[in-house]
Structures are given as structure tokens and as C-alpha cells.
Protein backbone atom coordinates (compact mmCIF):
# COMPACT_ATOMS: atom_id res chain seq x y z
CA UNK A 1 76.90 126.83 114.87
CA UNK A 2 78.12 124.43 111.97
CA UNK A 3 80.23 121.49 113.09
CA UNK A 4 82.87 123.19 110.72
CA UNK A 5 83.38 126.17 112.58
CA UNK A 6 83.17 124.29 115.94
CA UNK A 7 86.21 122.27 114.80
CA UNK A 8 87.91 125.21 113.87
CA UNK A 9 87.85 126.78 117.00
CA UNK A 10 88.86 123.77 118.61
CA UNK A 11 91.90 123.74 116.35
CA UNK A 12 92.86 126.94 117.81
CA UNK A 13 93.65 125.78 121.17
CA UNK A 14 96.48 123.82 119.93
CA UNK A 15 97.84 126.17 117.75
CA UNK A 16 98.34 128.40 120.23
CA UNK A 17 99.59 125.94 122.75
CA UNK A 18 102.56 124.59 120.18
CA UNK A 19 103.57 127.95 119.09
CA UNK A 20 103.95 128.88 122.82
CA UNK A 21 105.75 126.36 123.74
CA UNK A 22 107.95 126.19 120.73
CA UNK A 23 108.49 129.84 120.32
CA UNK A 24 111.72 129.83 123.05
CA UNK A 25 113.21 126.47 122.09
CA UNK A 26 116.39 126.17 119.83
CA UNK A 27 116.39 123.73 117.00
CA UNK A 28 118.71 121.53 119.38
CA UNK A 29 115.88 121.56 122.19
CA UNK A 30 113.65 120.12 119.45
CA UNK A 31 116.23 117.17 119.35
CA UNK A 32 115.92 116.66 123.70
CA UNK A 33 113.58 113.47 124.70
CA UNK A 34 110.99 114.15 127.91
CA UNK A 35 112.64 110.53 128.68
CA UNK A 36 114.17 107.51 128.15
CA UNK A 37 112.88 105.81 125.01
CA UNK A 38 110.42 108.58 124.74
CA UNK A 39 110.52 110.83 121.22
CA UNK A 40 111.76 114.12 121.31
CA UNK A 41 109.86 117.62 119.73
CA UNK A 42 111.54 117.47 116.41
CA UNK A 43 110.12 113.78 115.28
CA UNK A 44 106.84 114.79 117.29
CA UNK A 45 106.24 117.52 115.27
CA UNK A 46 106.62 115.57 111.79
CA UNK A 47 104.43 112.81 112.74
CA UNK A 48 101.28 115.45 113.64
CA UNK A 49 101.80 117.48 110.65
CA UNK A 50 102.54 113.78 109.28
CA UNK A 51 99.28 112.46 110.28
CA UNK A 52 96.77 115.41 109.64
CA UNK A 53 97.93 115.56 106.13
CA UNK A 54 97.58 111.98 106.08
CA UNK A 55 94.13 111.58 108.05
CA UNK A 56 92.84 114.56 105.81
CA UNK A 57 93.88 113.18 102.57
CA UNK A 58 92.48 109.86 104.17
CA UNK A 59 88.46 111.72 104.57
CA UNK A 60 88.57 113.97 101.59
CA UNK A 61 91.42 112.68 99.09
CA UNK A 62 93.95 115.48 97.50
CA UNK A 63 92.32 117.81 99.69
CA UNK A 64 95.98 118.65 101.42
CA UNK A 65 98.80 120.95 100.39
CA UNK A 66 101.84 118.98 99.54
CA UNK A 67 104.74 118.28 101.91
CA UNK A 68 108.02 117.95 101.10
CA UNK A 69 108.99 114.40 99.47
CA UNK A 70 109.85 111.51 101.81
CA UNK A 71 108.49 114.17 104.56
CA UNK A 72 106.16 111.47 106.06
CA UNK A 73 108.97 108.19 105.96
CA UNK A 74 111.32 110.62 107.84
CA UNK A 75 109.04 110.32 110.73
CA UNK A 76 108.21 107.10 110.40
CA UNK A 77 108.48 104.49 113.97
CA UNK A 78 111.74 103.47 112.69
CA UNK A 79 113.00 107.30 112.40
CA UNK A 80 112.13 107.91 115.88
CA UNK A 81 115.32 106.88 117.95
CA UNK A 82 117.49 109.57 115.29
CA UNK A 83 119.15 112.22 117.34
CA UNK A 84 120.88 113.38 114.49
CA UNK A 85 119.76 117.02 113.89
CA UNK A 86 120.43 116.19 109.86
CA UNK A 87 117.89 113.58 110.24
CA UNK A 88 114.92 116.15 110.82
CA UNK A 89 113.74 119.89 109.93
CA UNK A 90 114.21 123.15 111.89
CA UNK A 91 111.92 124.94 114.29
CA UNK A 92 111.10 127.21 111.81
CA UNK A 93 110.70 124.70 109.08
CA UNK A 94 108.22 122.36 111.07
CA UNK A 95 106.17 126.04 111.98
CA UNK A 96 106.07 126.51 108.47
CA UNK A 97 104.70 122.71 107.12
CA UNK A 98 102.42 123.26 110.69
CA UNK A 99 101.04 126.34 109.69
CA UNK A 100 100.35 125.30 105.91
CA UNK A 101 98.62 121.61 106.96
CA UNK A 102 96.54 123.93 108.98
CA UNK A 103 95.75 126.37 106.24
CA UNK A 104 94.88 123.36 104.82
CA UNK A 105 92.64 121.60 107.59
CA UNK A 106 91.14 124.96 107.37
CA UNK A 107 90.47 125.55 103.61
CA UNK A 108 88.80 121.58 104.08
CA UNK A 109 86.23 122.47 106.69
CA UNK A 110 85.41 125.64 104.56
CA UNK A 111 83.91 123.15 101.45
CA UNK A 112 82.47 120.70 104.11
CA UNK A 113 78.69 120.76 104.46
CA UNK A 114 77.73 119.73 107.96
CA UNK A 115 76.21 116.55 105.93
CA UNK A 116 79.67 115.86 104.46
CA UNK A 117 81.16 116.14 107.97
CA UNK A 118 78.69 113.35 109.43
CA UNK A 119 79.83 111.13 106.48
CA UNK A 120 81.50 107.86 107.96
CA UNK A 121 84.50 107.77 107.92
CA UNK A 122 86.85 105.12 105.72
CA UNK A 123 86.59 101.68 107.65
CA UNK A 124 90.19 102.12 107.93
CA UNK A 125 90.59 104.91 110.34
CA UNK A 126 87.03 104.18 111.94
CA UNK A 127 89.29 104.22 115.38
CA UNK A 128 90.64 107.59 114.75
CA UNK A 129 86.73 108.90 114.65
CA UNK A 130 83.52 107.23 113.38
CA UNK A 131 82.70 110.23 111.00
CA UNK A 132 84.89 112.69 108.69
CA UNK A 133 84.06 115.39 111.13
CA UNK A 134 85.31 113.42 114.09
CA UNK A 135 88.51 112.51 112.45
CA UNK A 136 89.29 116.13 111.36
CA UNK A 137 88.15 117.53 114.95
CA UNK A 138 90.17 114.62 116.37
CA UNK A 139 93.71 116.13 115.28
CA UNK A 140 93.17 118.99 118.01
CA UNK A 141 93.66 116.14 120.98
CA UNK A 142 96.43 114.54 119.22
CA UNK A 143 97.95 118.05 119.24
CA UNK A 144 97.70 118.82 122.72
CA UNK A 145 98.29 115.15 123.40
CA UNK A 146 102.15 115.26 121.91
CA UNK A 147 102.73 119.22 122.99
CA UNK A 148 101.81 118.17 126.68
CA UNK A 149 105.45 115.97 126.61
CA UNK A 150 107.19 119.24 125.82
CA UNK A 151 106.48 120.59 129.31
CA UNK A 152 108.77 118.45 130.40
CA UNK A 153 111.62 119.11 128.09
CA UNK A 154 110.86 123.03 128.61
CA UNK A 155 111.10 122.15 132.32
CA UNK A 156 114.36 120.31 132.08
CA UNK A 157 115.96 123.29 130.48
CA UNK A 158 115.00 126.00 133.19
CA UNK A 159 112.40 127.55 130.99
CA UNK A 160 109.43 129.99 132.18
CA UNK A 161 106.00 127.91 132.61
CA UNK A 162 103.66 129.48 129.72
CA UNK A 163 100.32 128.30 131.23
């Protein structure tokens, strides 16, 4: 197996996850924190799709489908203690940007040789994964990382447990 198609099918797991939890929540749910101080769905959402356009761009420049403009800087650290719903995207909008940076991801590991993907990666993200294929296959934990906070969320509004 090709470390390509291993990191896709560890970027399915995630995708699966966040559309399950997502797919009962109302774009004001998106807006509820897990806790005090802690960021809520909606600005969670915008920093991954945020940060694996970023990271990918980062390995393998232009190599990302657009997002809107001033996408990124309206999920920036000082963006994240906004409750106001005009400050961020829908449900369906953030599925949508998801689901194209993902195309994307995708479409990247496609062209990748399993040479390119043990490339190091730039000195500047060498924390985020030593090679390109470690900081592309990284994005899955960061995933599941953020959408483990929305248990708590779909637990403080009486939803069903979907795992």
C-alpha cells in the first residue's frame, strides 16, 4: 500500500465522524461552547478547514482550492470569543468549504509519489510532522481532536449518542 492511499483512508474516519455529528445540529448549535472559554463548532470548523488549506498550501504550494476571501482571518485567535452568528458561516456552508479542502487533500495525495511524501517538511511546520506525508496524514487527528469537543455540546442539548 502507498503512503497516499494509507492517508486517505485515514482521512475517512474523520469525515465520517464530523458529518455525523454535525448532520442534527442547527446553525445556532454551531454557535454553543463545550465550556467556559472553550470555542464553539462554528469557529472550530473554520480553523480545520483553515489549517488544512493552509498546512497543504504550506507542503505543496497552490496545490489547494480557494476559500472564500478573509475566510482564514475570520477564524483567527482573536475571532474566537464571537458569538455573533454574522461573524461565521452556516452548517451547510462550512460542509461545503469541508468537503472541497478535502477534494482537495485528496486530488494532492493523488500527484504525490511516495518519495514526494517522505520529503521533509518546511522547517516551519517541522512540529506539525517531520515529512509532507506526516503533515498531510496529520490533519485526520486534528479532526477528530476538535470533533471530540462536540460530544459535549451534542450532549448538552439532549441529542442521541452517534458512536
Amino acid at each position: 500500500m502507498s503512503i497516499a492511499t494509507q492517508i486517505k483512508a485515514e482521512l475517512q474516519l474523520p469525515t465520517f465522524v464530523v458529518q455525523g455529528y454535525l448532520q442534527d445540529l442547527t446553525d445556532a448549535d454551531l454557535l454553543r461552547r463545550p465550556a467556559e472559554n472553550a470555542n464553539h463548532i462554528a469557529w472550530q470548523l473554520g480553523h480545520l478547514i483553515s489549517s488544512e488549506h493552509s498546512l497543504n498550501n504550506m507542503v505543496y504550494p497552490d496545490s489547494m482550492p480557494a476559500l472564500p476571501a478573509g475566510f482564514a482571518e475570520k477564524h483567527s485567535k482573536e475571532t474566537a470569543s464571537s458569538d455573533k452568528s454574522n461573524d461565521f458561516y452556516t452548517k451547510d456552508e462550512y460542509l461545503k468549504f469541508m468537503e472541497e479542502q478535502r477534494a482537495g487533500t485528496l486530488a494532492l495525495l493523488e500527484r504525490l509519489s511516495d518519495e514526494d511524501l517522505e520529503k521533509p517538511a518546511p522547517d516551519d511546520i517541522q512540529k506539525v510532522g517531520a515529512t509532507v506525508g506526516a503533515v498531510i496524514a496529520g490533519q485526520s487527528a486534528h479532526w477528530m481532536m476538535h470533533a471530540g469537543q462536540w460530544v459535549i455540546v451534542r450532549r448538552q442539548l439532549g441529542k442521541k449518542a452517534m458512536f
